[in-house]
Protein backbone atom coordinates (compact mmCIF):
# COMPACT_ATOMS: atom_id res chain seq x y z
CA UNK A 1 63.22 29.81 165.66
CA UNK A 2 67.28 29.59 166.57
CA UNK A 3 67.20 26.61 166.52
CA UNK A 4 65.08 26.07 162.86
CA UNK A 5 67.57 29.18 161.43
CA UNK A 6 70.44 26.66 162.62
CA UNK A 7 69.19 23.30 160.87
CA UNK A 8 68.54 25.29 157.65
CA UNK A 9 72.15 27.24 158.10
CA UNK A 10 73.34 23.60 158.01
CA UNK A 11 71.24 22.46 155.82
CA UNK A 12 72.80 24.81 153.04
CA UNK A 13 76.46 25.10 153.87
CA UNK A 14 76.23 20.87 153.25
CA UNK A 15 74.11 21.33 150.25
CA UNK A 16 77.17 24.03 148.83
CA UNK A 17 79.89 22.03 149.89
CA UNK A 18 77.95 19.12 147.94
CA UNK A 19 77.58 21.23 144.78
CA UNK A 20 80.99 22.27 145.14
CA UNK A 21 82.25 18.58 145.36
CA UNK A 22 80.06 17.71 142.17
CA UNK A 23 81.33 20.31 140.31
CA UNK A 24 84.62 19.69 141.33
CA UNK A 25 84.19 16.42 140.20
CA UNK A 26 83.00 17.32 136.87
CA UNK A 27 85.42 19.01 136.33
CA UNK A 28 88.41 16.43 136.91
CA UNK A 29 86.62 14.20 134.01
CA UNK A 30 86.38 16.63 131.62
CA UNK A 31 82.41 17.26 131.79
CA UNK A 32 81.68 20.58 130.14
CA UNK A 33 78.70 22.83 131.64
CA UNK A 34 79.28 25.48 128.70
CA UNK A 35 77.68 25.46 125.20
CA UNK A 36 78.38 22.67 123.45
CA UNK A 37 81.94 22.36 121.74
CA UNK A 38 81.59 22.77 117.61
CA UNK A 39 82.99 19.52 115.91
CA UNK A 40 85.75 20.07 113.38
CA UNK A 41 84.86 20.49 110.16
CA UNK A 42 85.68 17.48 107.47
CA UNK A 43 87.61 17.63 104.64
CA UNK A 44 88.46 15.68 101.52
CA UNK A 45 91.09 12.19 101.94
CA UNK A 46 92.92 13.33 98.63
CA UNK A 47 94.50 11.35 96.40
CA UNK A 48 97.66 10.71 98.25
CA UNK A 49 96.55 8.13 101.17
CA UNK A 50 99.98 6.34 101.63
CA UNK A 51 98.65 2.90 100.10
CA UNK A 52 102.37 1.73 100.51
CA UNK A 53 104.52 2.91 102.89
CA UNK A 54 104.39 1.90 106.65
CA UNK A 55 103.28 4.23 109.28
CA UNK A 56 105.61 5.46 111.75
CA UNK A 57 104.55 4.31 115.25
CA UNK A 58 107.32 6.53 116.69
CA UNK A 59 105.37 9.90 116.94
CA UNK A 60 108.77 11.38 114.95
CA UNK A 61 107.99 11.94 111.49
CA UNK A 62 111.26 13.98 111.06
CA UNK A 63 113.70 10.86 111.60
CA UNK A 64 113.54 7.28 109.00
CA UNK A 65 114.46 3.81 110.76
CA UNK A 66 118.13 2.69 109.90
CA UNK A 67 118.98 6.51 108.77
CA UNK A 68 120.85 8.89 110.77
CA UNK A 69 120.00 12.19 109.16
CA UNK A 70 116.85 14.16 109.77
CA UNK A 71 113.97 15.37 107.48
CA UNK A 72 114.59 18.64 105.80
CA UNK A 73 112.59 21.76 106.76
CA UNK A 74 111.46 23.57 109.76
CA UNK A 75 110.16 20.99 112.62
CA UNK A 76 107.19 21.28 114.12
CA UNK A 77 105.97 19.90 117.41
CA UNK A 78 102.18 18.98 116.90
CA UNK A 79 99.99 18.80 119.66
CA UNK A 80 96.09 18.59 120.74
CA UNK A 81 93.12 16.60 122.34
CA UNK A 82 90.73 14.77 120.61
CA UNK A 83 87.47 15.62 122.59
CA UNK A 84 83.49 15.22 121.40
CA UNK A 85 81.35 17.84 121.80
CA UNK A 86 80.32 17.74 125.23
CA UNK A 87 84.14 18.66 126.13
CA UNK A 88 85.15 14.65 127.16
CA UNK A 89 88.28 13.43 125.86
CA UNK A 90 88.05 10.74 123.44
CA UNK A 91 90.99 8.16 124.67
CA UNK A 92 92.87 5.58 122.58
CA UNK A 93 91.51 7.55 119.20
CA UNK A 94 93.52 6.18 116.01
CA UNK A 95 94.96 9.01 114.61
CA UNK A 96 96.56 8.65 110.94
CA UNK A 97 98.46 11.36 109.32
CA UNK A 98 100.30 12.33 106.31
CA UNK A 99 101.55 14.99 104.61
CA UNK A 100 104.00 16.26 101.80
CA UNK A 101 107.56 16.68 102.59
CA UNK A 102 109.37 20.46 102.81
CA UNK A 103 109.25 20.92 99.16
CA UNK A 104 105.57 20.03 98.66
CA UNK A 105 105.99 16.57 97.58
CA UNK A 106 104.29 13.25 99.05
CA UNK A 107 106.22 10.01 98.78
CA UNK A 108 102.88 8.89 96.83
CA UNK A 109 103.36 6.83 93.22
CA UNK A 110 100.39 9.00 91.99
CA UNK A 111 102.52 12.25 92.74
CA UNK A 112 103.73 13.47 89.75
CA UNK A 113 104.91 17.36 91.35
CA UNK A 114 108.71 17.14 89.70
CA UNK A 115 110.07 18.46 93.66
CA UNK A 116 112.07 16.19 94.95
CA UNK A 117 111.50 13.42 97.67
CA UNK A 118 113.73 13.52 100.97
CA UNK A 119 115.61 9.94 101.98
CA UNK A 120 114.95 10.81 105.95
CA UNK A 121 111.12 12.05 105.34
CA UNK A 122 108.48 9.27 104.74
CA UNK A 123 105.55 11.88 105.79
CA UNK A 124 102.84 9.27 107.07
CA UNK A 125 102.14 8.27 111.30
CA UNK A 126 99.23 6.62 113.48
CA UNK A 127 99.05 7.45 116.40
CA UNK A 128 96.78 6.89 119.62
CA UNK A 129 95.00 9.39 121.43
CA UNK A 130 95.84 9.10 125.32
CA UNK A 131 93.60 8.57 128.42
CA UNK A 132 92.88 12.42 128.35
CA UNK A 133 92.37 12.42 124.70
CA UNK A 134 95.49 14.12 124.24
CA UNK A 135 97.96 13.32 121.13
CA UNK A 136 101.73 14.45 119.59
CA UNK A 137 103.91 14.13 117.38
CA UNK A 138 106.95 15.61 115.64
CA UNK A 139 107.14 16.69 111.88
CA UNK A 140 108.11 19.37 109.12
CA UNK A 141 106.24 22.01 107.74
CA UNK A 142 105.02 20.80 104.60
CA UNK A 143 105.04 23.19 101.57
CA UNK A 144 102.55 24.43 99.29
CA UNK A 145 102.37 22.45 95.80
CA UNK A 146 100.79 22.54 92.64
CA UNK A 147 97.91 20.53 91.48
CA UNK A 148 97.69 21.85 87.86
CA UNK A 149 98.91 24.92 86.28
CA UNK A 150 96.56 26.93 87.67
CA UNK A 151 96.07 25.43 91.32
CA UNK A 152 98.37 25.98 94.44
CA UNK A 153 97.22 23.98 97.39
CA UNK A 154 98.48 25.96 100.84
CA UNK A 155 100.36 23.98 103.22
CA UNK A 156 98.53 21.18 105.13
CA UNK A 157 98.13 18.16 107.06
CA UNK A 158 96.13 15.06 106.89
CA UNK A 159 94.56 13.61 109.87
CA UNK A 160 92.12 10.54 109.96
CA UNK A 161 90.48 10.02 112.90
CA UNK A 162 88.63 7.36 114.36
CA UNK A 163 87.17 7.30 117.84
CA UNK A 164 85.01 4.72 119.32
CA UNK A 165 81.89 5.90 117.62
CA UNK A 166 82.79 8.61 115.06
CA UNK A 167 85.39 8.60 112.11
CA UNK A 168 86.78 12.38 110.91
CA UNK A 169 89.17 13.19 108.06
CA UNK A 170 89.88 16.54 107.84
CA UNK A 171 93.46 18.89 107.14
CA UNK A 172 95.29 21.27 109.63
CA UNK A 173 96.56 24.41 107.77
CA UNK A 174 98.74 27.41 108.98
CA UNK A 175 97.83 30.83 109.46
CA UNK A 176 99.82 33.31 106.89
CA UNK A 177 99.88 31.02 103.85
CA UNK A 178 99.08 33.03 101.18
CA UNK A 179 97.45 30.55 98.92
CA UNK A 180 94.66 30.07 101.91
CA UNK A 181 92.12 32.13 100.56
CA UNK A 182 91.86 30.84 97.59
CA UNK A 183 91.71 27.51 98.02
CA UNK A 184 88.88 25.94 97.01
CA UNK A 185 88.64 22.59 99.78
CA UNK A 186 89.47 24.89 102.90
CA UNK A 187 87.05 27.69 101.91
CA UNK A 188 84.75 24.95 101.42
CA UNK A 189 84.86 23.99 104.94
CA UNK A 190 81.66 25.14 107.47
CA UNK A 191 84.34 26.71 109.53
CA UNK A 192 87.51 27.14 107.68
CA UNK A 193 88.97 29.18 110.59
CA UNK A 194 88.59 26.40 112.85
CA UNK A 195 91.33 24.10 110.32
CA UNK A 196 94.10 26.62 110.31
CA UNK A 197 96.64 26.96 113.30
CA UNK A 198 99.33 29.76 113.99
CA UNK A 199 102.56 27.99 114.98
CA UNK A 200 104.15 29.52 118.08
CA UNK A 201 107.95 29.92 119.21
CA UNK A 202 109.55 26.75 120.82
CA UNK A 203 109.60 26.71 124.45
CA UNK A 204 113.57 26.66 125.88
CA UNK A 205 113.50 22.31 125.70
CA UNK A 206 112.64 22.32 121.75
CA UNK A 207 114.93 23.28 118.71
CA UNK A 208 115.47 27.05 118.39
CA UNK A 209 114.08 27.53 114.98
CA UNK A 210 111.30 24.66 115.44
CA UNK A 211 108.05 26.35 116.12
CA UNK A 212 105.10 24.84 118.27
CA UNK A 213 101.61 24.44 116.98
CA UNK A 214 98.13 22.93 118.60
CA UNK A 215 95.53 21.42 116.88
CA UNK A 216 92.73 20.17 119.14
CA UNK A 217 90.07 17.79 117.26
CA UNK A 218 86.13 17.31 118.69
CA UNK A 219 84.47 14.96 117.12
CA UNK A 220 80.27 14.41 117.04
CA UNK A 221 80.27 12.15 120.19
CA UNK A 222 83.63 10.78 120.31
């Protein structure tokens, strides 16, 4: 009976430490045992894909090759992980973005908003999503711009995404903007809470007056 109370003692401190080293495991890849993660909601392109500038490959929107002054406008430090629902990271994900500069204007042909452009702001990047599915990149906050005389759009960002089986464009807005509530594409969204960020104060090795904002992205199945 000792001896049978001893085998099955052992029997389920090696089963434990098993479970313990599977889960452990698990966990170091990213595998989620939770619910499964919501994917982000979509949103329109718009009509100001940059057709004809050239992507920034730098991750620093803020700065112009063969300029030495700096966008205009608060800077931002954009971060996140592009992840599918089960909680895995979705690694070397092509990220496009693009945006309007400080004063709400896109260096676009079709943009007729009478702001003015800025020399050191080009407002369009790709990026790649690293081996943890994690992306950055530097910026300004865009501003809020008309689309007619009775439309405001809130501030927002573009991102395209494409992973290696699911493609995702959708806009990251900020919390506080007062023209969020009424605008008609992010209210339209399943989840229009899940598209709008709150930007946080800079951590000591950033700008003083930059602020900090994540954004993570999940798509269907990555």
């Amino acid at each position: 009976m000792v001896k049978e109370l001893r085998l099955f003692s052992r029997r389920q401190l090696m089963a434990t430490a098993s479970l313990a080293a599977s889960t452990a495991a698990a966990a170091s890849f990213g595998i989620a045992y939770a619910s499964p993660l919501r994917s982000t909601p979509g949103q329109i392109l718009g009509p100001f894909w940059p057709t004809q500038a050239k992507p920034d490959l730098s991750g620093d929107l803020t700065r112009v090759p063969g300029s030495t002054g700096r966008a205009m406008g608060q800077v931002l430090h954009v971060s996140g992980r592009v992840l599918n629902r089960d909680g895995m990271p979705v690694p070397n994900a092509k990220l496009d973005i693009w945006q309007a500069n400080s004063f709400g204007r896109y260096r676009h042909p079709s943009d007729r908003n009478p702001a003015p452009l800025d020399p050191n702001f080009n407002g369009f990047a790709e990026l790649a999503s690293d081996a943890d599915g994690s992306y950055r990149f530097v910026t300004i906050k865009p501003s809020s711009y008309p689309v007619d005389a009775n439309i405001i759009r809130p501030a927002h960002i573009h991102f395209d995404v494409t992973g290696r089986l699911n493609r995702l464009v959708t806009q990251m807005y900020f919390e506080g903007d007062p023209y969020n509530a009424s605008d008609r594409w992010l209210q339209s969204a399943t989840r229009p809470e899940a598209l709008i960020v709150r930007p946080q104060l800079p951590t000591p090795d950033f700008e003083p007056d930059s602020r900090i904002v994540t954004f993570d992205i999940v798509l269907i199945d990555g």
